[in-house]
PDB file of N, CA and C in Angstrom:
ATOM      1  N   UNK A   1       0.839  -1.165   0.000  1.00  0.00           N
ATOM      2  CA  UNK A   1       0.000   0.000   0.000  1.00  0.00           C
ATOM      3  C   UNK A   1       0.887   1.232   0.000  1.00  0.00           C
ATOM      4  N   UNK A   2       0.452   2.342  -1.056  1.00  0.00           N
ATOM      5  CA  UNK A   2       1.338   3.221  -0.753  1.00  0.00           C
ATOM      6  C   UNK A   2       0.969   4.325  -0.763  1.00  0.00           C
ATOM      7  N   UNK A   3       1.202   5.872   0.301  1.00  0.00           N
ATOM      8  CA  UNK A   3       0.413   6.279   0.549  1.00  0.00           C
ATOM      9  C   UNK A   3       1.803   7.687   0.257  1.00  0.00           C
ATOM     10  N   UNK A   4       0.575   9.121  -0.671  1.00  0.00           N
ATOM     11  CA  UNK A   4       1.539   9.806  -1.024  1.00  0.00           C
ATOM     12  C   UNK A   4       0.847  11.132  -0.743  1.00  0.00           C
ATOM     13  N   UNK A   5       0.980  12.001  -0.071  1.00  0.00           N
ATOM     14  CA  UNK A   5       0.196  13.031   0.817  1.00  0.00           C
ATOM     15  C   UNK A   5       0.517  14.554  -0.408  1.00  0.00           C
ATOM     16  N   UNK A   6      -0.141  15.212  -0.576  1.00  0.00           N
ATOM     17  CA  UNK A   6      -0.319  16.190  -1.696  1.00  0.00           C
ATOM     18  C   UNK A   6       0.598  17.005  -1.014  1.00  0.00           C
ATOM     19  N   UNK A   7       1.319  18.147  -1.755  1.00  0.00           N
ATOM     20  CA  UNK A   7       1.911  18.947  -1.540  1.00  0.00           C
ATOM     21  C   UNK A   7       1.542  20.188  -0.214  1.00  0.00           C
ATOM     22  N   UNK A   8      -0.053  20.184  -0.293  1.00  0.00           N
ATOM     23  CA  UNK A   8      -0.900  21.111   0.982  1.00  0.00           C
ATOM     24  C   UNK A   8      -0.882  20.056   1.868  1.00  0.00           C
ATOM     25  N   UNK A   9      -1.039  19.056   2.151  1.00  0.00           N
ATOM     26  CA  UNK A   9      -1.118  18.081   3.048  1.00  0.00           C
ATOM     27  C   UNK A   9       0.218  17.968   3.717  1.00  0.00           C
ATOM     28  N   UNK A  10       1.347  18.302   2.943  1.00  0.00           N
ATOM     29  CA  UNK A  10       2.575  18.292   3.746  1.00  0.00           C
ATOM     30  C   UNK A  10       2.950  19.495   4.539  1.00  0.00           C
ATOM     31  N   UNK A  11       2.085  20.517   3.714  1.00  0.00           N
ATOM     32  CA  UNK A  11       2.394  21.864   4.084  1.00  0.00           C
ATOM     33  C   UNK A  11       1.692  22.324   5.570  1.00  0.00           C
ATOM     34  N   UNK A  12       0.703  21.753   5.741  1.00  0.00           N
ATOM     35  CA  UNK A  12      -0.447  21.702   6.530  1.00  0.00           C
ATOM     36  C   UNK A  12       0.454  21.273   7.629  1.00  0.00           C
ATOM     37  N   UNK A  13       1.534  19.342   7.657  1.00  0.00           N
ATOM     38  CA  UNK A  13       1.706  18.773   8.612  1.00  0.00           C
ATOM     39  C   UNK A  13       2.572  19.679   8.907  1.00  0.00           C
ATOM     40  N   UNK A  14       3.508  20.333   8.324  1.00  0.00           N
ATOM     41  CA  UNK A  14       4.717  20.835   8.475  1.00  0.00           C
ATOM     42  C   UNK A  14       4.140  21.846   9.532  1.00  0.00           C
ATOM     43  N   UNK A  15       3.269  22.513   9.321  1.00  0.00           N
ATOM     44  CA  UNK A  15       2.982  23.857  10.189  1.00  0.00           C
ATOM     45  C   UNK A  15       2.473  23.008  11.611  1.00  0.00           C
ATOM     46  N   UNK A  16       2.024  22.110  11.659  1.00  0.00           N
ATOM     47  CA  UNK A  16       1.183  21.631  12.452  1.00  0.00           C
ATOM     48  C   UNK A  16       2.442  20.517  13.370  1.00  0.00           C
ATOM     49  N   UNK A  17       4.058  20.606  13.306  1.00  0.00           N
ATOM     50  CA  UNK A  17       4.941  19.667  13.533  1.00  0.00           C
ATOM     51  C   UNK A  17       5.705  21.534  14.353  1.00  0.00           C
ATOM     52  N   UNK A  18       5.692  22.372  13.326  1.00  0.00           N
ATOM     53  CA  UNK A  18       6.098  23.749  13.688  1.00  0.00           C
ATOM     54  C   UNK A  18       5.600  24.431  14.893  1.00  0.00           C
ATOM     55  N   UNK A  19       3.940  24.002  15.226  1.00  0.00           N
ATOM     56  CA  UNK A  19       3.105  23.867  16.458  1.00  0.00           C
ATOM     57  C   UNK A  19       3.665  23.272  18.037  1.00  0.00           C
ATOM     58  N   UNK A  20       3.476  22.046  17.158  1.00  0.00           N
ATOM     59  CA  UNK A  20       3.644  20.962  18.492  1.00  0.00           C
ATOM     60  C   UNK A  20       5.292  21.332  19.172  1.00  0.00           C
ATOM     61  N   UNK A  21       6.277  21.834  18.261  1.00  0.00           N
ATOM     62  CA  UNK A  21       7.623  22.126  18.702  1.00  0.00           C
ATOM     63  C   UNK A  21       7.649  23.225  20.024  1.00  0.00           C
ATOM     64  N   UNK A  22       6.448  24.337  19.205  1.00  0.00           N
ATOM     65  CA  UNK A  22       7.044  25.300  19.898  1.00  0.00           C
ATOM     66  C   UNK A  22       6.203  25.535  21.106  1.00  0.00           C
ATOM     67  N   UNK A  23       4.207  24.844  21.263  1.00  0.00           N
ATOM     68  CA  UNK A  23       4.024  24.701  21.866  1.00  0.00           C
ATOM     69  C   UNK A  23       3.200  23.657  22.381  1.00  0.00           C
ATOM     70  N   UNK A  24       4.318  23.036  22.628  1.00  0.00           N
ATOM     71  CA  UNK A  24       3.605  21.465  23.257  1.00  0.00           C
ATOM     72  C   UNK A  24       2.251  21.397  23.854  1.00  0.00           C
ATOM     73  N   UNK A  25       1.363  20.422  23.874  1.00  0.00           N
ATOM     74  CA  UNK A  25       0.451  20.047  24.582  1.00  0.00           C
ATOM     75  C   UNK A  25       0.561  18.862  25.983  1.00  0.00           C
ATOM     76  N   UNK A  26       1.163  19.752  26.395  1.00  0.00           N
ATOM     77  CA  UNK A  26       1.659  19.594  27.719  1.00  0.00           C
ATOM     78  C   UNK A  26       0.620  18.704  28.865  1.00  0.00           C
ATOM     79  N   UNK A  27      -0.453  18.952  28.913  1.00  0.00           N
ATOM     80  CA  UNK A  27      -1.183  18.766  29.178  1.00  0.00           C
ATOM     81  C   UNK A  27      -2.604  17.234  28.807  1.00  0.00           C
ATOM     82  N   UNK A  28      -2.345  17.256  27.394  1.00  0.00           N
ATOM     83  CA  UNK A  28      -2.720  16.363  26.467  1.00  0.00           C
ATOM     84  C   UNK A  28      -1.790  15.415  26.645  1.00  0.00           C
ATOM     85  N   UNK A  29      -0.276  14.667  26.952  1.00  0.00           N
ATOM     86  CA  UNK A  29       0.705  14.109  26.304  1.00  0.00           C
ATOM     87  C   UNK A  29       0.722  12.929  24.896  1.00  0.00           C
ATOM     88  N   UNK A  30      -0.527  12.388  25.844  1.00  0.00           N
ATOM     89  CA  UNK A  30      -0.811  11.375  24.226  1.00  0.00           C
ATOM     90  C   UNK A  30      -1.518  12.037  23.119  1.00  0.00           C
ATOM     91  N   UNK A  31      -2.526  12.822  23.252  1.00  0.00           N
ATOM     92  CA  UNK A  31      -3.204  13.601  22.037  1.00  0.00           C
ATOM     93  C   UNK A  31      -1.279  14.439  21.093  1.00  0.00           C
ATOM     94  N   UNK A  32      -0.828  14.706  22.133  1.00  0.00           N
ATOM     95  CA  UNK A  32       0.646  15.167  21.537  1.00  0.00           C
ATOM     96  C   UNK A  32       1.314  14.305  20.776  1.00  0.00           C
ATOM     97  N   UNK A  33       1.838  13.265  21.377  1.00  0.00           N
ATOM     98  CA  UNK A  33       2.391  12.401  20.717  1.00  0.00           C
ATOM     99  C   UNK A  33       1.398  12.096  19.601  1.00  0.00           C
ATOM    100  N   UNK A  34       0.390  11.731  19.076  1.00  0.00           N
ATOM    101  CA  UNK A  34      -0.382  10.990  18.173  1.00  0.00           C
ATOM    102  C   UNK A  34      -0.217  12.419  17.266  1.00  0.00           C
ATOM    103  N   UNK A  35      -0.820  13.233  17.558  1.00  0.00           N
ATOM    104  CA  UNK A  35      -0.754  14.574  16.381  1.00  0.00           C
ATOM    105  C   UNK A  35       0.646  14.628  15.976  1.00  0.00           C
ATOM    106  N   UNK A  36       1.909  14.343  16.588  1.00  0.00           N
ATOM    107  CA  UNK A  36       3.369  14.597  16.215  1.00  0.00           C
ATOM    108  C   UNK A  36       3.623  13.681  15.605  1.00  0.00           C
ATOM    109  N   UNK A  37       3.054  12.189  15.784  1.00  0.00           N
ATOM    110  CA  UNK A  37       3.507  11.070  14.510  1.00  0.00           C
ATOM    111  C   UNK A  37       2.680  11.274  13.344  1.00  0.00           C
ATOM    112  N   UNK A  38       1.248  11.622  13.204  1.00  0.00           N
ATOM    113  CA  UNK A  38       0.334  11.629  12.130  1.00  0.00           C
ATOM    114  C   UNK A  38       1.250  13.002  10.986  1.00  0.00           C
ATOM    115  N   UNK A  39       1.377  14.187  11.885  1.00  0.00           N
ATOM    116  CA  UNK A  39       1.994  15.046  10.938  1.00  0.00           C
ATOM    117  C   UNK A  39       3.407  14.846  10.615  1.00  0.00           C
ATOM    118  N   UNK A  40       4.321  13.635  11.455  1.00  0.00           N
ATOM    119  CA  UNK A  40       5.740  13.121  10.831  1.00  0.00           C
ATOM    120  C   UNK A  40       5.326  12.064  10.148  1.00  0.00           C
ATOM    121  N   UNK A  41       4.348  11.551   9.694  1.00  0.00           N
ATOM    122  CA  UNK A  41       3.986  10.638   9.019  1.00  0.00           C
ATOM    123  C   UNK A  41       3.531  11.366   7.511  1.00  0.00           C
ATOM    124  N   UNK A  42       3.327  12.199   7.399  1.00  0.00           N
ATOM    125  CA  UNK A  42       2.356  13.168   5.998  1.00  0.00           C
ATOM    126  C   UNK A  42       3.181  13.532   5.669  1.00  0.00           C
ATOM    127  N   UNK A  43       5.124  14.098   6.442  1.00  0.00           N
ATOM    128  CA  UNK A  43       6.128  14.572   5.883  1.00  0.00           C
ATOM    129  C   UNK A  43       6.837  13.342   5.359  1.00  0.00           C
ATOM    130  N   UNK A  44       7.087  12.126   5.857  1.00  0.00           N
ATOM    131  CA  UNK A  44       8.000  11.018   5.805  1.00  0.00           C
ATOM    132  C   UNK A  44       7.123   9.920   5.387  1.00  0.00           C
ATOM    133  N   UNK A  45       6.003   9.502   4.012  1.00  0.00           N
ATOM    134  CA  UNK A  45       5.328   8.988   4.109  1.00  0.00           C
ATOM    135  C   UNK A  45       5.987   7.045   3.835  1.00  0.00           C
ATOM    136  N   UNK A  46       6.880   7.287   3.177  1.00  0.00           N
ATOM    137  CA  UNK A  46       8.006   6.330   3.012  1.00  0.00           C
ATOM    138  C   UNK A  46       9.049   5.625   3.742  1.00  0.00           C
ATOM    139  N   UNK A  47       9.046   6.286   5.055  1.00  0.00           N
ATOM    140  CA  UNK A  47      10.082   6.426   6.163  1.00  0.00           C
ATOM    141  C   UNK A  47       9.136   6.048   7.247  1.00  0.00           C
ATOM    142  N   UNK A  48       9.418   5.019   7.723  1.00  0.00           N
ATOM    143  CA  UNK A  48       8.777   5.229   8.503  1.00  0.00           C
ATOM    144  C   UNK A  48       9.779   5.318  10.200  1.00  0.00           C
ATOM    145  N   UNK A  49      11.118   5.054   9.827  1.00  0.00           N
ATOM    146  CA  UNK A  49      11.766   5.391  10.943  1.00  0.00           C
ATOM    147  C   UNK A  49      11.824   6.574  11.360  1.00  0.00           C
ATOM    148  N   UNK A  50      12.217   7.252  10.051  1.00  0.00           N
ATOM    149  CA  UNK A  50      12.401   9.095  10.238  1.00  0.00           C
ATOM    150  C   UNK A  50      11.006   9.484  10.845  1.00  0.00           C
ATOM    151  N   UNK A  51      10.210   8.900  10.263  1.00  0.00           N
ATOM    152  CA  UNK A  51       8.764   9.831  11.173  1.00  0.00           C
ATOM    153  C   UNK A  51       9.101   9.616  12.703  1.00  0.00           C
ATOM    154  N   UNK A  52       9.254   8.325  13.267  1.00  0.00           N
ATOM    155  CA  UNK A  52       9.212   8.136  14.455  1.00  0.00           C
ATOM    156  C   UNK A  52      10.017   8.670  15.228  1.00  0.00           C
ATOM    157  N   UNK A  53      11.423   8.765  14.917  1.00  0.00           N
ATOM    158  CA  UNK A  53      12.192  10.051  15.287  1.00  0.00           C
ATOM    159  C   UNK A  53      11.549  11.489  15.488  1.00  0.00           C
ATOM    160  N   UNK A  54      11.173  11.485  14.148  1.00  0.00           N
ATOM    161  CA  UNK A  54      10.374  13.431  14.555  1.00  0.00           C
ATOM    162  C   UNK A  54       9.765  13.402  15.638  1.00  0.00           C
ATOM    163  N   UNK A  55       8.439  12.342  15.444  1.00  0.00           N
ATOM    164  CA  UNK A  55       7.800  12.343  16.857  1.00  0.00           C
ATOM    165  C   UNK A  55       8.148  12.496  18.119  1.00  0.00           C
ATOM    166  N   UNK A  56       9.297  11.569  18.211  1.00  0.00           N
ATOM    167  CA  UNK A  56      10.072  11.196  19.339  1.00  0.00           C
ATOM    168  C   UNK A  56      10.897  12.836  19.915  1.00  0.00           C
ATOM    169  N   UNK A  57      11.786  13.469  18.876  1.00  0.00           N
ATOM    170  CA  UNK A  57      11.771  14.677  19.027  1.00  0.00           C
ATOM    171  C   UNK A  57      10.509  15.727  20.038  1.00  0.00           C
ATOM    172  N   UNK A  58       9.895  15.269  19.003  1.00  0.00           N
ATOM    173  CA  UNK A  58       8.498  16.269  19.178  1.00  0.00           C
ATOM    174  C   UNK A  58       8.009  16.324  20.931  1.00  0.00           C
ATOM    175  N   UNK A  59       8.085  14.458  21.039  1.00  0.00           N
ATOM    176  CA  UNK A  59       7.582  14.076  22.813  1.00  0.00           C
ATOM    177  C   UNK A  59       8.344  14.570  23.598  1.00  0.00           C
ATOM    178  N   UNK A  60       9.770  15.137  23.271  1.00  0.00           N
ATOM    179  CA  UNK A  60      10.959  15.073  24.322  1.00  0.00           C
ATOM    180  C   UNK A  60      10.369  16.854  24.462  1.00  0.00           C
ATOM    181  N   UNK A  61      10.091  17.446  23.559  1.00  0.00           N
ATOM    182  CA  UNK A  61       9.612  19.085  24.213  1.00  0.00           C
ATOM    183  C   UNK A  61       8.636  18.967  25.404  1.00  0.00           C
ATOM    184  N   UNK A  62       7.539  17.659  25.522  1.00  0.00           N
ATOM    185  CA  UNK A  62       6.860  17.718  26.988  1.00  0.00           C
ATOM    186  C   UNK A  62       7.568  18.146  27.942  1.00  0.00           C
ATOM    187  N   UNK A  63       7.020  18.671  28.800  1.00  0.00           N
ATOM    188  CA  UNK A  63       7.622  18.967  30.020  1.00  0.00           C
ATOM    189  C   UNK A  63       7.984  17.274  30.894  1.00  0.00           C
ATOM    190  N   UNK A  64       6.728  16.547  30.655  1.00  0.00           N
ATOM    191  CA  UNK A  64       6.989  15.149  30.808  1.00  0.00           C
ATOM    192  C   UNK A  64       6.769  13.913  30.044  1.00  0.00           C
ATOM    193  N   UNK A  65       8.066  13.981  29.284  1.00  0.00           N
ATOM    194  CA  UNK A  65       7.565  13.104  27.666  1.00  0.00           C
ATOM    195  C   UNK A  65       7.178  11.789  28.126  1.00  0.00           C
ATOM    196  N   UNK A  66       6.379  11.402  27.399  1.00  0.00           N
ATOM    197  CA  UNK A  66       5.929   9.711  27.528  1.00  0.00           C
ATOM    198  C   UNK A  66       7.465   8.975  27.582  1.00  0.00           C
ATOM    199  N   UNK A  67       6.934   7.939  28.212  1.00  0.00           N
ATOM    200  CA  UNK A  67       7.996   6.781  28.573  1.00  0.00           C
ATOM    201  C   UNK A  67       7.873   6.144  27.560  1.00  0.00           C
ATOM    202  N   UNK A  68       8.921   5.204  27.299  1.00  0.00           N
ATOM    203  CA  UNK A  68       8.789   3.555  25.945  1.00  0.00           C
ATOM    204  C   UNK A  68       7.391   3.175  26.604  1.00  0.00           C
ATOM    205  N   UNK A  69       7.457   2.835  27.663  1.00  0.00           N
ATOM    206  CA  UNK A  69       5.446   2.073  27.925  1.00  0.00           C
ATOM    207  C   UNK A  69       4.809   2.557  27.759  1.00  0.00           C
ATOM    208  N   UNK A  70       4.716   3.865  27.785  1.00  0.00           N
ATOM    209  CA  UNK A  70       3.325   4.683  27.445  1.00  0.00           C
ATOM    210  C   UNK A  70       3.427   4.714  25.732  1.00  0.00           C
ATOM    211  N   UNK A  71       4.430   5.021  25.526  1.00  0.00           N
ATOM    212  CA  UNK A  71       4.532   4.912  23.431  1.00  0.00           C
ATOM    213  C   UNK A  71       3.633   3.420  23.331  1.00  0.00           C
ATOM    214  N   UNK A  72       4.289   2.514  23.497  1.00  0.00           N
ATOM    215  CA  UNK A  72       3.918   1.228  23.413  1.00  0.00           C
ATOM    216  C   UNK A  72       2.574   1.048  23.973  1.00  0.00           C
ATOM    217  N   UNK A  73       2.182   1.287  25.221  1.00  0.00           N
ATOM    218  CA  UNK A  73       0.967   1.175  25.149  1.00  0.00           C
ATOM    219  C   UNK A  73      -0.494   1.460  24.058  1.00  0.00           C
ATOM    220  N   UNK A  74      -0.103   2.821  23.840  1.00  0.00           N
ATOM    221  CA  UNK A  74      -0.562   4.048  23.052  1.00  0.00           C
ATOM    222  C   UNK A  74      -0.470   2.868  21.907  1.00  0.00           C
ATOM    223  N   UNK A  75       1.141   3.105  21.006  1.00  0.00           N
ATOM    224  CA  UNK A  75       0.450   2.013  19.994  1.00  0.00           C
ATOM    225  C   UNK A  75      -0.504   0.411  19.766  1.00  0.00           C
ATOM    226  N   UNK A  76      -0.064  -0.206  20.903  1.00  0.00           N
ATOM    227  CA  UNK A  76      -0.768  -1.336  20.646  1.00  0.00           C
ATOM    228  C   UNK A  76      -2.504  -1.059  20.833  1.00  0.00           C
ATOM    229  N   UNK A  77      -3.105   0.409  21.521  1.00  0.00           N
ATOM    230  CA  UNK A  77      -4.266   0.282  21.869  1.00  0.00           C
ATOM    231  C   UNK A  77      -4.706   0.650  20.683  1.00  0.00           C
TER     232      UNK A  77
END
């Protein structure tokens, strides 16, 4: 399956990755994390390591980033 996100769709995540950087949802942590992989996912649609990195980036701006169990949880639910 291969999935190829339009040029506004990247532009969109990009602003929306530009967001989450500068102001975390601190408060949310998983709504954070999930919005930071969906929009490193629309930039890196091929990659799927590089997305997870961004994300991972993205979680470490929390004031209290998710743990590996909470990632893991989060994904398997």
């Amino acid at each position: 399956m291969s999935f190829k996100p339009t040029k506004q769709q990247q532009n969109e995540a990009m602003a929306g990755v530009f967001e989450l950087y500068h102001n975390p949802i601190n408060e949310k942590r998983y709504d954070h994390y999930i919005y930071s992989f969906l929009n490193a996912l629309m930039l890196y649609p091929d990659d799927l390591k590089q997305a997870l990195e961004l994300a991972n980036k993205l979680n470490n701006q929390l004031v209290q980033p998710l743990t590996e169990h909470e990632k893991n949880w989060l994904i398997r639910s």
